[in-house]
Protein backbone atom coordinates (compact mmCIF):
# COMPACT_ATOMS: atom_id res chain seq x y z
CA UNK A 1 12.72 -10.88 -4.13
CA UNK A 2 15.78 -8.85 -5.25
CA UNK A 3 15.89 -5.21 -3.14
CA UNK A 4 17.02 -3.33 -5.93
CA UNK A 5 18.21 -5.57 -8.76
CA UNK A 6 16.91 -4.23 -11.95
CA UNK A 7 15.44 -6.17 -14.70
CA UNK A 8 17.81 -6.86 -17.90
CA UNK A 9 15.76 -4.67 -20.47
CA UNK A 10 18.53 -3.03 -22.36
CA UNK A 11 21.03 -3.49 -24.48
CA UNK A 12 24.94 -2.63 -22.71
CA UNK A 13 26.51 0.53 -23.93
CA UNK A 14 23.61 3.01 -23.07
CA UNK A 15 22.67 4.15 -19.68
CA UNK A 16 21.77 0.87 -18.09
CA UNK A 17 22.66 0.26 -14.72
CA UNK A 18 25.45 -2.39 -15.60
CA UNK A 19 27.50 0.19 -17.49
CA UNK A 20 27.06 2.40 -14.96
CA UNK A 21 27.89 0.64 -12.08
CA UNK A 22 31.81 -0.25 -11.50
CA UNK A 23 32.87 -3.06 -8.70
CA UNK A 24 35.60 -2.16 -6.69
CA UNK A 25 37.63 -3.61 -3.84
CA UNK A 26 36.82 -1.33 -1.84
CA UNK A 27 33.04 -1.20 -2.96
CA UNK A 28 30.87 0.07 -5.74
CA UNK A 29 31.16 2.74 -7.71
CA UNK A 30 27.18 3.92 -9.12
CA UNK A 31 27.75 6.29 -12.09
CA UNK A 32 24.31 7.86 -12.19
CA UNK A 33 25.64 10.66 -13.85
CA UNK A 34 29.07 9.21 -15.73
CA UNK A 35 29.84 13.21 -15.80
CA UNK A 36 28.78 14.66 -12.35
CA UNK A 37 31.11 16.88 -10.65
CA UNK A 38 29.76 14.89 -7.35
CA UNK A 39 30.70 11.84 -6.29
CA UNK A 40 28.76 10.71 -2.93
CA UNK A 41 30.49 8.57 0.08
CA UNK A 42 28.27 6.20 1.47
CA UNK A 43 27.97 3.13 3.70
CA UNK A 44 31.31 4.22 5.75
CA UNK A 45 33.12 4.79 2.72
CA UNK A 46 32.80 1.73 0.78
CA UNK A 47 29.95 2.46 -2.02
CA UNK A 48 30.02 5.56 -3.89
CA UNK A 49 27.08 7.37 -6.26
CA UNK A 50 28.56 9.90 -8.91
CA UNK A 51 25.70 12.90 -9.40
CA UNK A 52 25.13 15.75 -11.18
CA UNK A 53 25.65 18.93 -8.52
CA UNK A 54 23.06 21.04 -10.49
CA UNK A 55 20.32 18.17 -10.68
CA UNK A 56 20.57 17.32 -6.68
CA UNK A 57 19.94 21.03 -5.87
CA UNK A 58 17.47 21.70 -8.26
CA UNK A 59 15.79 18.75 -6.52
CA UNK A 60 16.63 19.05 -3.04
CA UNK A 61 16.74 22.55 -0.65
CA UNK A 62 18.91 20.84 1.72
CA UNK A 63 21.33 20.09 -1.12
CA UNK A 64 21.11 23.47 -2.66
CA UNK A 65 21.97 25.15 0.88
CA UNK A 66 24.99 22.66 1.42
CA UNK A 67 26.03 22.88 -1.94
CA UNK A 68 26.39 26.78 -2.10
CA UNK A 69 29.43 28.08 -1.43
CA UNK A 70 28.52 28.95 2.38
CA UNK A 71 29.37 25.63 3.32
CA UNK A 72 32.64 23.35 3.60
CA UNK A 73 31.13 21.09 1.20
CA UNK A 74 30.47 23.78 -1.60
CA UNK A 75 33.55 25.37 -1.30
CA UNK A 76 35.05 21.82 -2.37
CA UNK A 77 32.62 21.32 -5.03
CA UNK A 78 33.98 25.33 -5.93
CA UNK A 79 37.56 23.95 -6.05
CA UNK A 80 37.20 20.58 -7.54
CA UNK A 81 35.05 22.43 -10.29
CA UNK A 82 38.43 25.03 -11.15
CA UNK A 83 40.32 21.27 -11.80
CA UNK A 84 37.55 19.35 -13.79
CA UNK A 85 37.72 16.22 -11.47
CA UNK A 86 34.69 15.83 -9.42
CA UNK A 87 34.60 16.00 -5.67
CA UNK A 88 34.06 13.27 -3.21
CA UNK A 89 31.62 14.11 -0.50
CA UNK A 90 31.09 11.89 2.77
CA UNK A 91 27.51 11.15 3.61
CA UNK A 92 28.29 8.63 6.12
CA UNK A 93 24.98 8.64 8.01
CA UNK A 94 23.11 7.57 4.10
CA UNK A 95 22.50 3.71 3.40
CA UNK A 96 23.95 3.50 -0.52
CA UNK A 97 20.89 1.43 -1.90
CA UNK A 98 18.05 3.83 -1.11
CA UNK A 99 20.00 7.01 -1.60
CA UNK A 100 21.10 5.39 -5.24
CA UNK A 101 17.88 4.83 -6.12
CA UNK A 102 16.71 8.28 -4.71
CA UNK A 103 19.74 9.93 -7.07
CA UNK A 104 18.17 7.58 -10.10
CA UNK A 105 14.67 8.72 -9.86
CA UNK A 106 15.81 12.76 -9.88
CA UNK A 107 18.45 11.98 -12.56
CA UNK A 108 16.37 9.74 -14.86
CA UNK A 109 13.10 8.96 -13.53
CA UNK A 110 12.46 6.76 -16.90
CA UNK A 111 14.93 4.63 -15.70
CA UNK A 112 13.84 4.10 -12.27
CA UNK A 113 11.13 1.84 -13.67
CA UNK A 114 13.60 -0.66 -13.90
CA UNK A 115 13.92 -1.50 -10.46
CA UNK A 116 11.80 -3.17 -7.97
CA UNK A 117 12.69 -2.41 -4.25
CA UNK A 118 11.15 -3.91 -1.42
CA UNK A 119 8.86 -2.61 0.94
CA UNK A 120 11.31 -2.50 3.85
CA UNK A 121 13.84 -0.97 0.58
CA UNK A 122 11.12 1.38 0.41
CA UNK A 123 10.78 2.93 3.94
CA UNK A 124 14.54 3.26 3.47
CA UNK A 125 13.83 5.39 0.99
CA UNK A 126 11.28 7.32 2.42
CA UNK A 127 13.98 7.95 5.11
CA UNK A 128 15.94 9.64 3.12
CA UNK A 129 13.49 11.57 1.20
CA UNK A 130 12.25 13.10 4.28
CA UNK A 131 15.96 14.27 5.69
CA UNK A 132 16.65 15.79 2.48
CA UNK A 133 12.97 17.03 1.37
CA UNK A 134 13.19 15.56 -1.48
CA UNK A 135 9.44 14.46 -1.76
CA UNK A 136 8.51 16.45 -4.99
CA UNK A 137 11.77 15.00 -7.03
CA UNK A 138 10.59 11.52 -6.03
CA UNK A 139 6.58 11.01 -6.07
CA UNK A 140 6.11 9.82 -9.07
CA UNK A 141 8.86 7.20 -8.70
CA UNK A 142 7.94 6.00 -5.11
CA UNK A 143 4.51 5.85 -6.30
CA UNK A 144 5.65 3.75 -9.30
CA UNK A 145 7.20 1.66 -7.14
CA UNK A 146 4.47 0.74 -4.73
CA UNK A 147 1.80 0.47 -7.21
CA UNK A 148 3.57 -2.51 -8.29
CA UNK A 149 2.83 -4.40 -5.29
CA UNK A 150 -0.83 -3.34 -5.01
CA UNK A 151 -2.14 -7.17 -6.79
CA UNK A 152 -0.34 -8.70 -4.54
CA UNK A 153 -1.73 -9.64 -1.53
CA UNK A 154 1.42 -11.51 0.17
CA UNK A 155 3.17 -8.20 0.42
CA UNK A 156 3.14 -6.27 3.33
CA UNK A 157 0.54 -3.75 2.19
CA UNK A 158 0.33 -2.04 5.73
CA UNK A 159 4.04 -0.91 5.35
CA UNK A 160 3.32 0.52 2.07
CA UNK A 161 -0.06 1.89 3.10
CA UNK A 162 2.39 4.09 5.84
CA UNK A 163 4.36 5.05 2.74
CA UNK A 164 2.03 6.25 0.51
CA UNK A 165 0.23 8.44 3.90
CA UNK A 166 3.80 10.06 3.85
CA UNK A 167 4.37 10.85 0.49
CA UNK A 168 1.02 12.09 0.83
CA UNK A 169 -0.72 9.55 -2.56
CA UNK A 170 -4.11 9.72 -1.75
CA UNK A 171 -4.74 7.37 -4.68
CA UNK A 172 -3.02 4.60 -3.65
CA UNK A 173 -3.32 5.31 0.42
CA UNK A 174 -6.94 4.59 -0.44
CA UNK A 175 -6.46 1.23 -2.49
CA UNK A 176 -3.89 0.00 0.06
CA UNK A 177 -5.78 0.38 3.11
CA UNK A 178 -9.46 -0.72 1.35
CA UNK A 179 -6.80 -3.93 0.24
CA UNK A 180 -6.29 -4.42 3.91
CA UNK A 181 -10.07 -3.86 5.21
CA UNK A 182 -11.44 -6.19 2.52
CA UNK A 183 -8.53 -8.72 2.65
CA UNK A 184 -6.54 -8.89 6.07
CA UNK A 185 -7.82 -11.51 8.23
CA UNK A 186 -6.68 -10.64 12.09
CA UNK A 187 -6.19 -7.68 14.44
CA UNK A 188 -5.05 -4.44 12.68
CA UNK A 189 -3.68 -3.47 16.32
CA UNK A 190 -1.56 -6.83 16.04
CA UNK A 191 -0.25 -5.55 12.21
CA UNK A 192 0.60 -2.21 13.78
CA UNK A 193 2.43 -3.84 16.27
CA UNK A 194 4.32 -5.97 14.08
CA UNK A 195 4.93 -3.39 11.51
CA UNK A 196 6.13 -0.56 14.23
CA UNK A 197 9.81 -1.86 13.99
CA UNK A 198 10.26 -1.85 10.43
CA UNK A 199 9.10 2.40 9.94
CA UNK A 200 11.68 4.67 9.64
CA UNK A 201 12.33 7.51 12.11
CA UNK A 202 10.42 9.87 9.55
CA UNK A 203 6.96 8.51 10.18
CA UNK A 204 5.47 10.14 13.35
CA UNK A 205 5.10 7.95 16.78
CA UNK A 206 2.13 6.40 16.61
CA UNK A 207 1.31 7.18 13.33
CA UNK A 208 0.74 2.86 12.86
CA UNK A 209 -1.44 2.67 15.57
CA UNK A 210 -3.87 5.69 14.20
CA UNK A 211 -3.85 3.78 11.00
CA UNK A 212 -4.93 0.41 12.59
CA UNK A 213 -7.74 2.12 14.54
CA UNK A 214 -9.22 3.69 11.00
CA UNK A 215 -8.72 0.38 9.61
CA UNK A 216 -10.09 -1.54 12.60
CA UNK A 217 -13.63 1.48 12.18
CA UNK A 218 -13.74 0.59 8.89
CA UNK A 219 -14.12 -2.98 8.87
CA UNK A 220 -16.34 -2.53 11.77
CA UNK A 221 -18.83 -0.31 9.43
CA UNK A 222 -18.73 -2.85 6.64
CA UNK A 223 -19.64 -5.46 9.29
CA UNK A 224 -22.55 -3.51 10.27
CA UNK A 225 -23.82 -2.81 7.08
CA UNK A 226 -23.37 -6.16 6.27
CA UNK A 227 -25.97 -7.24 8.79
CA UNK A 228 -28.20 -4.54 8.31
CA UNK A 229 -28.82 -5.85 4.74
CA UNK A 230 -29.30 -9.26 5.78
CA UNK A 231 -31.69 -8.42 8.19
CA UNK A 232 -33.12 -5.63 6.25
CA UNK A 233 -33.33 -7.32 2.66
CA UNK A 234 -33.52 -11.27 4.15
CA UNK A 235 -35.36 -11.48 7.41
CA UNK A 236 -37.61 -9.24 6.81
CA UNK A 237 -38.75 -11.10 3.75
CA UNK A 238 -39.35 -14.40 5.49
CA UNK A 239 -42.54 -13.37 6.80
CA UNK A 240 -41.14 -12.89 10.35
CA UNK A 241 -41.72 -16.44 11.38
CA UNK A 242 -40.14 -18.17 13.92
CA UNK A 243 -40.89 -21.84 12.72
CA UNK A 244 -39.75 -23.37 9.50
CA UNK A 245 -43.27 -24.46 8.70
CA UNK A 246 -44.28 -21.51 7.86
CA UNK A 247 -41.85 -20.41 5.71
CA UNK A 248 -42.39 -21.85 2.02
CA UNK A 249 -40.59 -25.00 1.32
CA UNK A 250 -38.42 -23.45 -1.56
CA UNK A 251 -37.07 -20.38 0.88
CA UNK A 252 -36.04 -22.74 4.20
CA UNK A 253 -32.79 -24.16 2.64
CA UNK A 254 -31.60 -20.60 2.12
CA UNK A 255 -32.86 -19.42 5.17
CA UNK A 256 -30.70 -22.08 7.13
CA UNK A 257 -27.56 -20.96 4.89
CA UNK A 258 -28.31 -17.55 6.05
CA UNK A 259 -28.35 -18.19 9.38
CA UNK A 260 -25.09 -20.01 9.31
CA UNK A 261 -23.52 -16.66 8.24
CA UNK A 262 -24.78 -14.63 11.41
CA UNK A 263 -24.56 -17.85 13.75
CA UNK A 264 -20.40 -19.17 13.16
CA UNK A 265 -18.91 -21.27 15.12
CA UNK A 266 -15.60 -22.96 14.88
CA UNK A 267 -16.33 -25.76 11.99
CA UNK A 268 -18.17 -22.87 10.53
CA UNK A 269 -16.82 -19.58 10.25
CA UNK A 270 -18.75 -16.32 9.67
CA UNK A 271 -19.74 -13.00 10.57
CA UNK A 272 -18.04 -12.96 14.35
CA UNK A 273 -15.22 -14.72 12.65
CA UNK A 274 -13.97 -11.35 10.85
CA UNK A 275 -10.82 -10.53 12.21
CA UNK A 276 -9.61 -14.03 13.18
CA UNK A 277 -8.02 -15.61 10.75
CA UNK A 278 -10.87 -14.40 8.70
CA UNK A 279 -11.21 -11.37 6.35
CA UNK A 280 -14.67 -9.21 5.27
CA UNK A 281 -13.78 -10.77 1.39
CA UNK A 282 -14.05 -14.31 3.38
CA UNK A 283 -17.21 -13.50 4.66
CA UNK A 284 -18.82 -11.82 1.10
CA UNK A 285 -17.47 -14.84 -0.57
CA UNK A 286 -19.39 -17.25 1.75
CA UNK A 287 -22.24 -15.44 1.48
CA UNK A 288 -21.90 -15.72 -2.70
CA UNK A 289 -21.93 -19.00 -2.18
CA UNK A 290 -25.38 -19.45 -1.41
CA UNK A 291 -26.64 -19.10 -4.39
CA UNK A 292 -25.21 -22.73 -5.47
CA UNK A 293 -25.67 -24.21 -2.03
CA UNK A 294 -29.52 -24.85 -2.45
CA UNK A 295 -29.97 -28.82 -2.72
CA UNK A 296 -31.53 -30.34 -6.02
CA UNK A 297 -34.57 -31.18 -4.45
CA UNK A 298 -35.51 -27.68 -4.12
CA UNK A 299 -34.18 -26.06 -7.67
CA UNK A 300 -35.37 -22.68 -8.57
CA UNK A 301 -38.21 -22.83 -10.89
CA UNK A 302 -38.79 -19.79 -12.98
CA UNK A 303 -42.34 -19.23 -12.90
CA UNK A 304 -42.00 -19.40 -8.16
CA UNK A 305 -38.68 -17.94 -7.74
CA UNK A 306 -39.74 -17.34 -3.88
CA UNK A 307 -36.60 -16.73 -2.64
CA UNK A 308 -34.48 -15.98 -5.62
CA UNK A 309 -35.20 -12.14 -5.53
CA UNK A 310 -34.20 -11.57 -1.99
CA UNK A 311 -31.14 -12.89 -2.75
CA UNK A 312 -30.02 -11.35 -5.64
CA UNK A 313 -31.71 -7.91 -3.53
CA UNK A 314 -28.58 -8.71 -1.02
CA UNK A 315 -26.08 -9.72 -3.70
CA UNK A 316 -26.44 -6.22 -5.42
CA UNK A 317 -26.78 -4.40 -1.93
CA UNK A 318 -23.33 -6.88 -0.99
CA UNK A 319 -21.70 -6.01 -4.85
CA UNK A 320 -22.75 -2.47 -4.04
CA UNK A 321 -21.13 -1.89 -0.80
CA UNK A 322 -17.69 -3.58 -2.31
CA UNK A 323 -17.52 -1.32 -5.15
CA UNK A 324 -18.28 2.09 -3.50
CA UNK A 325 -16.04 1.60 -0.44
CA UNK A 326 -12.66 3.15 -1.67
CA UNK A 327 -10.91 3.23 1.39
CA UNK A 328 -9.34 5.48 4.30
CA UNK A 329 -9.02 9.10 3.10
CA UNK A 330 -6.10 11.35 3.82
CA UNK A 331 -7.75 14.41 4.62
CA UNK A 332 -10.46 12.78 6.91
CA UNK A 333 -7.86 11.30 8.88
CA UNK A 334 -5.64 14.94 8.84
CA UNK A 335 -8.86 16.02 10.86
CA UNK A 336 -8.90 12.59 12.73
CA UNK A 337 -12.49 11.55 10.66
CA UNK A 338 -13.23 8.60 9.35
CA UNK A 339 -16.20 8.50 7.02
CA UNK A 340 -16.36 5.10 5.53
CA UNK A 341 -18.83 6.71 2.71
CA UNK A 342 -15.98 9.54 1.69
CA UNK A 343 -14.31 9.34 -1.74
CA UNK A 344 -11.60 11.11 -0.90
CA UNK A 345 -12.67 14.37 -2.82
CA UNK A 346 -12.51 17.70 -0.95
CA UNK A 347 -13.38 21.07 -2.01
């Protein structure tokens, strides 16, 4: 996947990116605004992003303080504006690909739909967001960006769960991080672990590993509740016996099934598989299953449906406990809670 290459929608000769962007020997030139009085220095001098002065400090306080005429580089913007050329401005600290799509986004936020930057783009992103506070000018364009990836689960959807906890999107904090307790199949601490290299100075030490210990709580509650329904809505239902003899004939297939779930081993994964190489949707969708696992010899009748009603009682409890879990909340966590039942609505 392309970092930043934007798709070919329209037609050269309006504002697409290849009319705006000139190659040069010495690097590229990105006209974000063909008629900005700014032109931006990046990468050690060899890419360039031409701005609009007025729309960066509209956007950004830092910009508006170095921009005024306090500083070295507003006096040059003051005396580049008295000639009509536009004034080149080092930024040599700035990577060029996340600061050009930053300067996209504030400029023309329609057209930053166009692109589709990577998760690692997007922590670069974020990086620069934070050192200029530019956070308000680019929400709605980071959270474009990472709702893209949401479907998919190959992506790295811790990374942009940390993104969207930054940029403060309780929305899609919550659909990332119930994507990752339904649908990650190992150690959260091993994900943090993994994933602490690749966040940007911005996010706070140990941020990852609070994350992975909410996630690791969660799945941990769904477990639980989990077996309470089986033992609750199942067991409980098979008359307590201890001998298949004196269950009826019609229930013991299902009851062996069952027991499977709660008693995996390695040819047989189940509950105490969760968490290695095994996910909570593994574990739901095994226990689905059941319902077509019962052998011919024993097909459900409709007039002595013994065991058909305890199982669709757990299927709805299971269907249930999928649909109302929403995910990690961003004010619980500010308060270091985590209430697996929250919605993420405070008063």
């Amino acid at each position: 996947m392309s970092a930043s290459n934007p798709a070919p929608k329209r037609k050269r000769g309006d504002d697409s990116p290849s009319e705006r962007s000139l190659n040069k020997e010495e690097g590229t030139l990105e006209r974000v605004a063909p008629d900005g009085d700014i032109i931006f220095v990046l990468s050690g001098g060899a890419d360039k992003v031409q701005v609009q002065s007025s729309v960066m400090k509209s956007a950004s306080p830092v910009f508006s303080a170095m921009l005024a005429g306090h500083f070295r580089e507003g006096q040059m913007l003051q005396d580049a504006m008295a000639s009509g050329q536009p004034v080149e401005i080092s930024l040599p600290g700035d990577d060029f690909e996340p600061f050009k799509l930053i300067c996209i986004a504030i400029h023309r936020q329609a057209n930053a739909t166009q692109y589709c930057p990577s998760e690692e783009l997007l922590m670069r992103v974020l990086q620069i967001t934070d050192k200029y506070n530019l956070f308000d000018a680019v929400f709605l364009s980071m959270e474009f960006w990472a709702r893209k990836y949401l479907p998919n689960l190959s992506l790295n959807h811790f990374l942009l769960m940390v993104i969207c906890h930054q940029i403060n999107s309780q929305d899609l904090f919550q659909l990332f991080s119930r994507s990752l307790v339904l649908n990650h199949k190992g150690s959260f601490m091993s994900l943090a672990a993994e994933n602490e290299q690749h966040v940007c100075d911005s996010v706070p030490r140990g941020l990852v590993y609070k994350l992975a210990c909410a996630l690791e709580e969660m799945r941990a509650t769904m477990m639980l509740r989990i077996i309470k329904f089986i033992n609750a809505e199942m067991m409980s239902r098979f008359n307590n016996s201890l001998f298949d003899k004196e269950i009826p004939s019609d229930i013991i297939p299902y009851y062996r099934l069952l027991k499977g779930v709660l008693d995996s081993y390695s040819r047989n994964p189940g509950l105490h598989s969760v968490g290695n190489d095994y996910s909570i949707g593994d574990l739901i969708s095994q226990i689905m299953k059941i319902e077509v696992s019962f052998p011919t010899e024993h097909p459900y009748a409709p007039n002595n449906p013994s065991a058909f009603p305890v199982y669709m009682a757990l299927l709805r409890r299971l269907r249930g406990l999928n649909d109302n879990f929403v995910g990690l909340c961003l004010d619980c966590l500010e308060v270091d809670k985590v209430d697996f039942d929250c919605k993420g609505i405070h008063k």
